[in-house]
Protein backbone atom coordinates (compact mmCIF):
# COMPACT_ATOMS: atom_id res chain seq x y z
CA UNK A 1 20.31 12.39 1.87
CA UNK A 2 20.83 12.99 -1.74
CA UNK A 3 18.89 11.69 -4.56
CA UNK A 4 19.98 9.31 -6.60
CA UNK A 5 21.70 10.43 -10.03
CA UNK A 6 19.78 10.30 -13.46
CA UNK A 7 21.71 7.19 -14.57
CA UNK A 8 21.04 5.21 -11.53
CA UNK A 9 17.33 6.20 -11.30
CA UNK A 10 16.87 4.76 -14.59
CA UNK A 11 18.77 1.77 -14.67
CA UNK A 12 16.38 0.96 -11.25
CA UNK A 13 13.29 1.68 -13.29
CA UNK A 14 14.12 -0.12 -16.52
CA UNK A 15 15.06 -2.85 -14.41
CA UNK A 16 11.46 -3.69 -13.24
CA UNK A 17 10.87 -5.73 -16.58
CA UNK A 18 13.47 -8.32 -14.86
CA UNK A 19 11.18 -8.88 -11.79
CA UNK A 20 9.66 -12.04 -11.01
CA UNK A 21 6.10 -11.48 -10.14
CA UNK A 22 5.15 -10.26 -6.59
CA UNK A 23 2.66 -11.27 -4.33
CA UNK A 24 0.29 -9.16 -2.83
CA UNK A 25 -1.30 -10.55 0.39
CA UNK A 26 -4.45 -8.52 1.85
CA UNK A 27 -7.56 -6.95 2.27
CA UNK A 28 -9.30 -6.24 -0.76
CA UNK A 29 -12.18 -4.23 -1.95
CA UNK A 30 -13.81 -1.59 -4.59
CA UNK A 31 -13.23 2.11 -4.35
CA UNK A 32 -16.78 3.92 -5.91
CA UNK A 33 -16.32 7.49 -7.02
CA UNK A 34 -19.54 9.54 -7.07
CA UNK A 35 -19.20 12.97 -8.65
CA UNK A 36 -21.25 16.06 -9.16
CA UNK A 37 -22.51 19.51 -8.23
CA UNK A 38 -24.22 20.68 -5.25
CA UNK A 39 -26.49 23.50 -6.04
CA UNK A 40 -29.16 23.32 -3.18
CA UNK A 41 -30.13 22.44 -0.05
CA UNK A 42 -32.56 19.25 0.59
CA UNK A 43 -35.85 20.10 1.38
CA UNK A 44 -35.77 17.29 3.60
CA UNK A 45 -33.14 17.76 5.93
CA UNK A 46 -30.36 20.27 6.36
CA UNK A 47 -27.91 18.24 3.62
CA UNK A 48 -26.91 19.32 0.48
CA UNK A 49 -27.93 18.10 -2.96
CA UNK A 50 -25.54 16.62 -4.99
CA UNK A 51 -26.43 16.54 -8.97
CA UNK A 52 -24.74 14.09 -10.13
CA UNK A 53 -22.14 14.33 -13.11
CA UNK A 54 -20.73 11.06 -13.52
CA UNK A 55 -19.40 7.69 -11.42
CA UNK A 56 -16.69 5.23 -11.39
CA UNK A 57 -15.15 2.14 -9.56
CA UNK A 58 -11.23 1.65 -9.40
CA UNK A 59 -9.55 -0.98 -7.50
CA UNK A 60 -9.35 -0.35 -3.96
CA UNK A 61 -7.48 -1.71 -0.84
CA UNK A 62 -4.92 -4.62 -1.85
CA UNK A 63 -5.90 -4.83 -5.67
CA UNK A 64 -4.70 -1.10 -5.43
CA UNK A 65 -1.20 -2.47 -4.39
CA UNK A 66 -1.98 -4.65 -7.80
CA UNK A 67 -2.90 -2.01 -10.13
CA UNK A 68 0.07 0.09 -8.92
CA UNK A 69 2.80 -2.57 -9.33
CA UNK A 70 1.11 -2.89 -12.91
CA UNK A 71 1.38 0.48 -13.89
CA UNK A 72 5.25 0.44 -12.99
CA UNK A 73 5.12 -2.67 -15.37
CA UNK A 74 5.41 -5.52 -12.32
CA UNK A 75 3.74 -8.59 -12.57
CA UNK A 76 1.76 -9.17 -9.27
CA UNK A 77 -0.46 -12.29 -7.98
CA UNK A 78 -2.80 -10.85 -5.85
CA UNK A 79 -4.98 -12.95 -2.60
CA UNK A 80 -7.39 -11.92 -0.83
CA UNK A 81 -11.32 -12.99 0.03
CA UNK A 82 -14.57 -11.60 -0.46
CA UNK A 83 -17.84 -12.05 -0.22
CA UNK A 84 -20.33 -13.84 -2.54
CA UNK A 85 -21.87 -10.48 -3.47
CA UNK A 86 -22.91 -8.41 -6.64
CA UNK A 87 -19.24 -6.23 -5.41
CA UNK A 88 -16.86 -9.44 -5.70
CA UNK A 89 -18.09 -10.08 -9.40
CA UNK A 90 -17.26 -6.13 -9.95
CA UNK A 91 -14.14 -6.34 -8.55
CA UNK A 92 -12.76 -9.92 -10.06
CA UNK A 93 -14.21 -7.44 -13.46
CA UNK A 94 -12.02 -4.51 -12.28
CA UNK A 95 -9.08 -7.14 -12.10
CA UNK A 96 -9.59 -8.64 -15.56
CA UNK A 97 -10.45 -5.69 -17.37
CA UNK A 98 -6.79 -4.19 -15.72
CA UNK A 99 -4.97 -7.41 -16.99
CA UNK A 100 -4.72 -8.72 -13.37
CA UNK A 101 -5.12 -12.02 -12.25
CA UNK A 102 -8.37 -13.32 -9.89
CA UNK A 103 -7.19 -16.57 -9.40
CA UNK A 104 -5.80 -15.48 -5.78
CA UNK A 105 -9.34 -14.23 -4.74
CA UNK A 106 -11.46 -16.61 -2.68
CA UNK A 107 -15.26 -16.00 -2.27
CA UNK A 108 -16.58 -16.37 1.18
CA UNK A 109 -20.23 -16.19 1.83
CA UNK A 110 -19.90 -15.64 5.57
CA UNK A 111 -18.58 -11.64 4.81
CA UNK A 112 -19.62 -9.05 2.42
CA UNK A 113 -16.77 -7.68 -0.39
CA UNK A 114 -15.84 -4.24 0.75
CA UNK A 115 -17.09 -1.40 -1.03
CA UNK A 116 -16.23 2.19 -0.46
CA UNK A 117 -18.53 5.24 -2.32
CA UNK A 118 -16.87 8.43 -2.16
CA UNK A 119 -19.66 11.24 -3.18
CA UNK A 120 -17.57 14.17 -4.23
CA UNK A 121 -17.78 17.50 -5.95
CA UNK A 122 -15.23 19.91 -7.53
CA UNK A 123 -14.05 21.11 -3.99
CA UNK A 124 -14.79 18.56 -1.45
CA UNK A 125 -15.63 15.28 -0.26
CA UNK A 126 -18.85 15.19 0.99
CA UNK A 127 -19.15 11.86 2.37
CA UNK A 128 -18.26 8.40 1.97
CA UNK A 129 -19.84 5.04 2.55
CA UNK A 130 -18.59 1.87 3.33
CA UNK A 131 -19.65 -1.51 3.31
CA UNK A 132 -17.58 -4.08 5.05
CA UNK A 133 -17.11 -6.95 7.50
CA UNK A 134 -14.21 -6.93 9.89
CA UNK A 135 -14.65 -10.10 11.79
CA UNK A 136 -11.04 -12.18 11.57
CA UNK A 137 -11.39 -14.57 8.88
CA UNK A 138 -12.93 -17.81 9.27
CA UNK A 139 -11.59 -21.26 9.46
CA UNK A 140 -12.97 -22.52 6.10
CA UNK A 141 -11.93 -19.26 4.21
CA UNK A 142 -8.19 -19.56 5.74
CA UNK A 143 -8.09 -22.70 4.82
CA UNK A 144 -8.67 -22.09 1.49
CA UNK A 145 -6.49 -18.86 1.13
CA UNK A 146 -3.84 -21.49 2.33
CA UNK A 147 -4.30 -23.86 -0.22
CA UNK A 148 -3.96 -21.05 -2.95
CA UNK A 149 -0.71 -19.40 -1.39
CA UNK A 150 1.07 -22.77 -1.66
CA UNK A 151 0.91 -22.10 -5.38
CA UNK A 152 2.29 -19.22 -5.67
CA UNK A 153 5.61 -19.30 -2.84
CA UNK A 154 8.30 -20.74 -5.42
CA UNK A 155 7.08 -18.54 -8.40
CA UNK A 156 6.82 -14.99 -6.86
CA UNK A 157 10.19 -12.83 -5.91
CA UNK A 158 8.47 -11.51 -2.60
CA UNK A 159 5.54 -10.70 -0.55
CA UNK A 160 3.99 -7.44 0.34
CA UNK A 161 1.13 -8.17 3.35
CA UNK A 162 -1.52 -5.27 2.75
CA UNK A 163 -3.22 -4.94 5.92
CA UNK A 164 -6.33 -2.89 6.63
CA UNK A 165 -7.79 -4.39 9.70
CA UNK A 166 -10.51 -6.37 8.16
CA UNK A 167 -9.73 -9.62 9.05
CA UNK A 168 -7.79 -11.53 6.54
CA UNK A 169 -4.77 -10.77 8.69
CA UNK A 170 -4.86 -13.01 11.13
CA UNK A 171 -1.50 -13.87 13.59
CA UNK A 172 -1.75 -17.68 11.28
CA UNK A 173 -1.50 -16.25 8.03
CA UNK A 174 1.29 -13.36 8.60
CA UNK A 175 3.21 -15.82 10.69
CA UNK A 176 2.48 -18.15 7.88
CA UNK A 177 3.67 -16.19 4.96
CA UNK A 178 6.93 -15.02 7.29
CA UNK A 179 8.11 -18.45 7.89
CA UNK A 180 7.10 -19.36 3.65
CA UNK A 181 8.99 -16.75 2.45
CA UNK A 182 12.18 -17.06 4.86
CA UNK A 183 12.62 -20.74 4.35
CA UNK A 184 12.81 -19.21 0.25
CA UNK A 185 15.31 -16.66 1.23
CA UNK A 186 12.29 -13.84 -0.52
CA UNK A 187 11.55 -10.29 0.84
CA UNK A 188 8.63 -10.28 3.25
CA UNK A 189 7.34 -6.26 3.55
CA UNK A 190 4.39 -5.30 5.72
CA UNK A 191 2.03 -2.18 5.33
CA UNK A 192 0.40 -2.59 8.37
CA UNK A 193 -3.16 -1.59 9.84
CA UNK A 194 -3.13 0.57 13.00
CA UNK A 195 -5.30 -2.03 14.62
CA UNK A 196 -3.37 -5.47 14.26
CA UNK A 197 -0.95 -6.27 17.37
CA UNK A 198 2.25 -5.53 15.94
CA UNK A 199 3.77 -9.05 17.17
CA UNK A 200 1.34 -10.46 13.72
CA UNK A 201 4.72 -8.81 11.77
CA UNK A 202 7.33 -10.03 13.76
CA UNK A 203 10.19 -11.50 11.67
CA UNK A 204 9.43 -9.88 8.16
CA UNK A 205 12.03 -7.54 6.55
CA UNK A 206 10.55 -4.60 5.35
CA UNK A 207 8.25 -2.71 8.10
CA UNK A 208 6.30 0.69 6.65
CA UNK A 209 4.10 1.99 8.77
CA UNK A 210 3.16 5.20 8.56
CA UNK A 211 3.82 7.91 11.44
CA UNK A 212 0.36 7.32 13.89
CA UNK A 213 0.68 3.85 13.17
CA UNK A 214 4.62 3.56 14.43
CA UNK A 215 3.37 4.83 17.57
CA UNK A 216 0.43 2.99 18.13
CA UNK A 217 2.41 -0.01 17.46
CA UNK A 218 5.23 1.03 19.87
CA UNK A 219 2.72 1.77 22.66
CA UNK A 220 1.51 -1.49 21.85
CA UNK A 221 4.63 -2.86 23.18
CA UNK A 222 4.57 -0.90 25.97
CA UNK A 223 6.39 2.28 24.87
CA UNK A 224 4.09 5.39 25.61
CA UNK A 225 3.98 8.78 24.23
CA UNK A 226 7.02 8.91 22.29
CA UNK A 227 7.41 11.44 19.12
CA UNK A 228 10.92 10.76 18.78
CA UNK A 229 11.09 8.43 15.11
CA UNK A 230 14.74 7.14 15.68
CA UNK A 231 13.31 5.89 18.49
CA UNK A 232 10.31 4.29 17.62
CA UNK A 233 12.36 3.05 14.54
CA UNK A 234 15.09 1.35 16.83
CA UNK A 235 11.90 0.13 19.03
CA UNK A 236 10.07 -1.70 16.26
CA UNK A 237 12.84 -2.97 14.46
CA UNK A 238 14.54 -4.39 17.89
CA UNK A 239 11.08 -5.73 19.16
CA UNK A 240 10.01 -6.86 15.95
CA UNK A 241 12.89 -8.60 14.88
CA UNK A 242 13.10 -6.39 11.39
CA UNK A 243 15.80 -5.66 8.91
CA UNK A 244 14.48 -2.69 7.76
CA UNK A 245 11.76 -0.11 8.40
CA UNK A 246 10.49 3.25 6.47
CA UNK A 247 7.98 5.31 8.03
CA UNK A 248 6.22 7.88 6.49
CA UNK A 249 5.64 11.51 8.07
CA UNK A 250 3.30 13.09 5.06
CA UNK A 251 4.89 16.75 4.64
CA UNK A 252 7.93 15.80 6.58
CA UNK A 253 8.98 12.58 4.00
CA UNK A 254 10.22 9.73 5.25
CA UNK A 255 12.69 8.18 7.76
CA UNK A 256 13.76 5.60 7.14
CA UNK A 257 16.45 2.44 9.13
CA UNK A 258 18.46 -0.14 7.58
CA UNK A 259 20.23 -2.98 9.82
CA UNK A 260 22.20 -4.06 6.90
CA UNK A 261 23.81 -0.86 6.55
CA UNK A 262 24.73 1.07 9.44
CA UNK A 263 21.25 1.22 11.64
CA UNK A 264 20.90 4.26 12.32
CA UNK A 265 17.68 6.33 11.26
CA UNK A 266 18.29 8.35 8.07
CA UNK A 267 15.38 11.37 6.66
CA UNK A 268 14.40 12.14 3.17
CA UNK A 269 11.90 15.31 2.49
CA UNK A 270 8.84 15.26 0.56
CA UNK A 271 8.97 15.57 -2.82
CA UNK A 272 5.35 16.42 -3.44
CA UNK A 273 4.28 19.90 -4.74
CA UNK A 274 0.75 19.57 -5.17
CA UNK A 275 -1.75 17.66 -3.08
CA UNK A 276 -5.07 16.80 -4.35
CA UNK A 277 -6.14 14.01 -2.74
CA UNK A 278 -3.78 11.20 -0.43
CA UNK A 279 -6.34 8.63 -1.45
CA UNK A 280 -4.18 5.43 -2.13
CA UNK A 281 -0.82 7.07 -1.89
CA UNK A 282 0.46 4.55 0.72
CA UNK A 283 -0.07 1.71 -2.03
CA UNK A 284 1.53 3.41 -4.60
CA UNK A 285 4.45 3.99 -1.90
CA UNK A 286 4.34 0.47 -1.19
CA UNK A 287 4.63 -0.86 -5.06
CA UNK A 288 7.48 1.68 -5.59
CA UNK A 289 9.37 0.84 -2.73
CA UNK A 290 9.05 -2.92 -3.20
CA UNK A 291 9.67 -3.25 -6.85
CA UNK A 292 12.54 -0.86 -6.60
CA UNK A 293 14.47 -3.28 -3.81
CA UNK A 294 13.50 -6.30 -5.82
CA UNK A 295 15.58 -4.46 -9.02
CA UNK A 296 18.71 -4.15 -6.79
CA UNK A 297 17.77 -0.92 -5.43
CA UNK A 298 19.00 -0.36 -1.48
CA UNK A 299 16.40 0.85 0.94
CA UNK A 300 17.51 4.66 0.79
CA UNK A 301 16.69 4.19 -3.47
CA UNK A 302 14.00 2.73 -2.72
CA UNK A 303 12.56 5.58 -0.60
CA UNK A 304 13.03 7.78 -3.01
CA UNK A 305 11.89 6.45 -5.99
CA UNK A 306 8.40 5.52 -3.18
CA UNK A 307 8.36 9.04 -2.61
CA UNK A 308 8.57 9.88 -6.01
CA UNK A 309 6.08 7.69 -6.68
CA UNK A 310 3.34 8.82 -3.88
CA UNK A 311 4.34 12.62 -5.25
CA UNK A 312 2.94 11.83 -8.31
CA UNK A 313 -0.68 10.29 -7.08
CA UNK A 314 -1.28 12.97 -4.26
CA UNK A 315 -1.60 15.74 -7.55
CA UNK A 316 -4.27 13.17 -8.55
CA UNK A 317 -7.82 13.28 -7.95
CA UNK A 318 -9.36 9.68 -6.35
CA UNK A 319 -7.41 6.62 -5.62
CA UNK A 320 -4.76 6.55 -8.49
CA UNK A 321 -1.63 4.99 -9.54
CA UNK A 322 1.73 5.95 -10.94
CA UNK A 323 3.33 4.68 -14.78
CA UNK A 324 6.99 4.39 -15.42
CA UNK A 325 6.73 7.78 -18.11
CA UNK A 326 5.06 9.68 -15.23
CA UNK A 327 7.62 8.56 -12.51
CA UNK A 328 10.73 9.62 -14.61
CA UNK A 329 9.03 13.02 -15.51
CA UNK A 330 8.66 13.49 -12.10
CA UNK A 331 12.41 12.84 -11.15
CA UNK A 332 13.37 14.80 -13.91
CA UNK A 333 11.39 17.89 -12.69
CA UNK A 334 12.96 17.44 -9.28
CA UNK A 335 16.66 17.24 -10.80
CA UNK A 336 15.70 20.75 -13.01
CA UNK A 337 14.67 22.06 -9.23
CA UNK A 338 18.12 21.18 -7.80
CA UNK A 339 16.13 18.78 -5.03
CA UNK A 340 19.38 17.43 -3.99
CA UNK A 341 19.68 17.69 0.29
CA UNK A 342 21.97 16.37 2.16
């Protein structure tokens, strides 16, 4: 599959100022960035020391999804809940001080906001920590994440459902936001957690799972060991009821199925020459992808300019995101490297 010519790429891209905001529908939290030296062992225990240098919070989760589409100059409404911590107050700050909106973020004081500390040095990740609640969201809390999405169905131009697996994703509120945004004729994509029953997707457009989760999904419908990705593609998108799917295979790109075309499974390579850190390259992925089909873009456009996109964030350090300038310095590298496969 070839890439797509100068011209086109950048028609796509300048096109994003025409979108009508997205919504972003899903788990949301605070990434924590701890980093330092470690010089010597603790006296205390066999663990190292780490002196530490300097720290940082970036959006995490979700308001990742957010941050990205911002970057690439997208408007974005973004829902979620958290707790009624110290963390949700940092994170509705992360949101403002970004230029992103909070008014999609319910507090709930039956779970705690998730918060993720990556302690780090110039080589490695030492640890991380996490704070979190994964029950499946309460009653009162749905209720109320409800009452906020009715708001915000008419004015937004589709809906990506982030889902990690900590509970906001309930079979209620996907089916709920399916239905919504088919009776409006807008995009529904999923990036979907490894631990929700796939049938909480069925019906939305755009499926993009990466390569584990496609077959933990498929063996969730009672399709065991396979490897083979047409075939898990024509599994999910048959079972699923989806017009499209794009699943990502890290150093072997993407492949990618559109029903609207001619459905049959199509591969693009990575584009990615360095890899620092994969932290957050999904959501970046996910933006591109999304904002690109909401310009006019087709699916196989869309994958590229997503894997453009991710290529960028992986030669990052930390969860990161991806501006407009970077993405078409990053094509244009690829074009001067003749990246053009068939």
């Amino acid at each position: 599959m070839s890439l797509p010519s100068k011209e086109r790429f950048e028609q796509l891209i300048q096109q994003f100022d025409q979108i009508k905001p997205i919504l972003v529908v899903g788990d949301v939290g605070v990434d924590k960035y701890t980093f330092g030296d470690v010089k010597r062992i603790s006296p205390e225990a066999p663990v190292p020391v780490l002196e530490v240098q300097k720290e940082w919070c970036k959006l995490g989760l979700a308001a990742n999804v957010s941050d990205n589409l911002q970057s690439l100059g997208v408007e974005s409404t973004l829902c979620g809940v958290v707790g009624d911590d110290t963390n949700a107050s940092l994170l509705e700050s992360l949101l403002e001080e970004g230029g992103l909106k909070t008014w999609g973020i319910v507090r709930s004081s039956s779970r705690m906001t998730t918060f993720k500390e990556r302690v780090t040095t110039g080589q490695q990740q030492i640890c991380r920590v996490d704070y979190e609640s994964k029950q499946e969201l309460d009653q009162d809390s749905l209720k109320k994440i409800f009452t906020r999405l009715e708001d915000f169905y008419e004015s937004h131009s589709l809906v990506i459902i982030e889902d990690y697996g900590k509970g906001l994703i309930t079979k209620e509120l996907s089916q709920g936001l399916v239905s919504k945004f088919k009776e409006k004729n807008k995009l529904i994509a999923v990036d979907p957690s490894r631990t929700t029953p796939p049938d909480f997707y069925k019906g939305c457009d755009l499926l993009k799972p990466n390569f584990v989760e496609s077959q933990l999904m498929v063996q969730a419908l009672g399709y065991h060991n396979l490897t083979d990705v047409a075939k898990i593609a024509e599994i999910l998108v048959d079972k699923l009821a989806l017009k499209k799917i794009i699943i990502t295979l890290g150093s072997d790109g993407m492949g990618l199925l559109d029903t609207e075309v001619d459905g049959k499974l199509k591969m693009i390579p990575t584009v990615a020459s360095e890899v620092f850190d994969v932290s957050g390259a999904g959501d970046t992925a996910i933006s591109a992808i999304c904002s690109t089909l909401a310009a006019g873009g087709s699916l196989e456009e869309a994958a590229w300019i997503g894997n453009c996109a991710s290529g960028v964030v992986v030669g990052k350090k930390g969860t990161a995101n991806v501006s407009r300038a970077e993405l078409n310095g990053y094509f244009e590298n690829l074009l001067k490297k003749n990246i053009n496969l068939k």
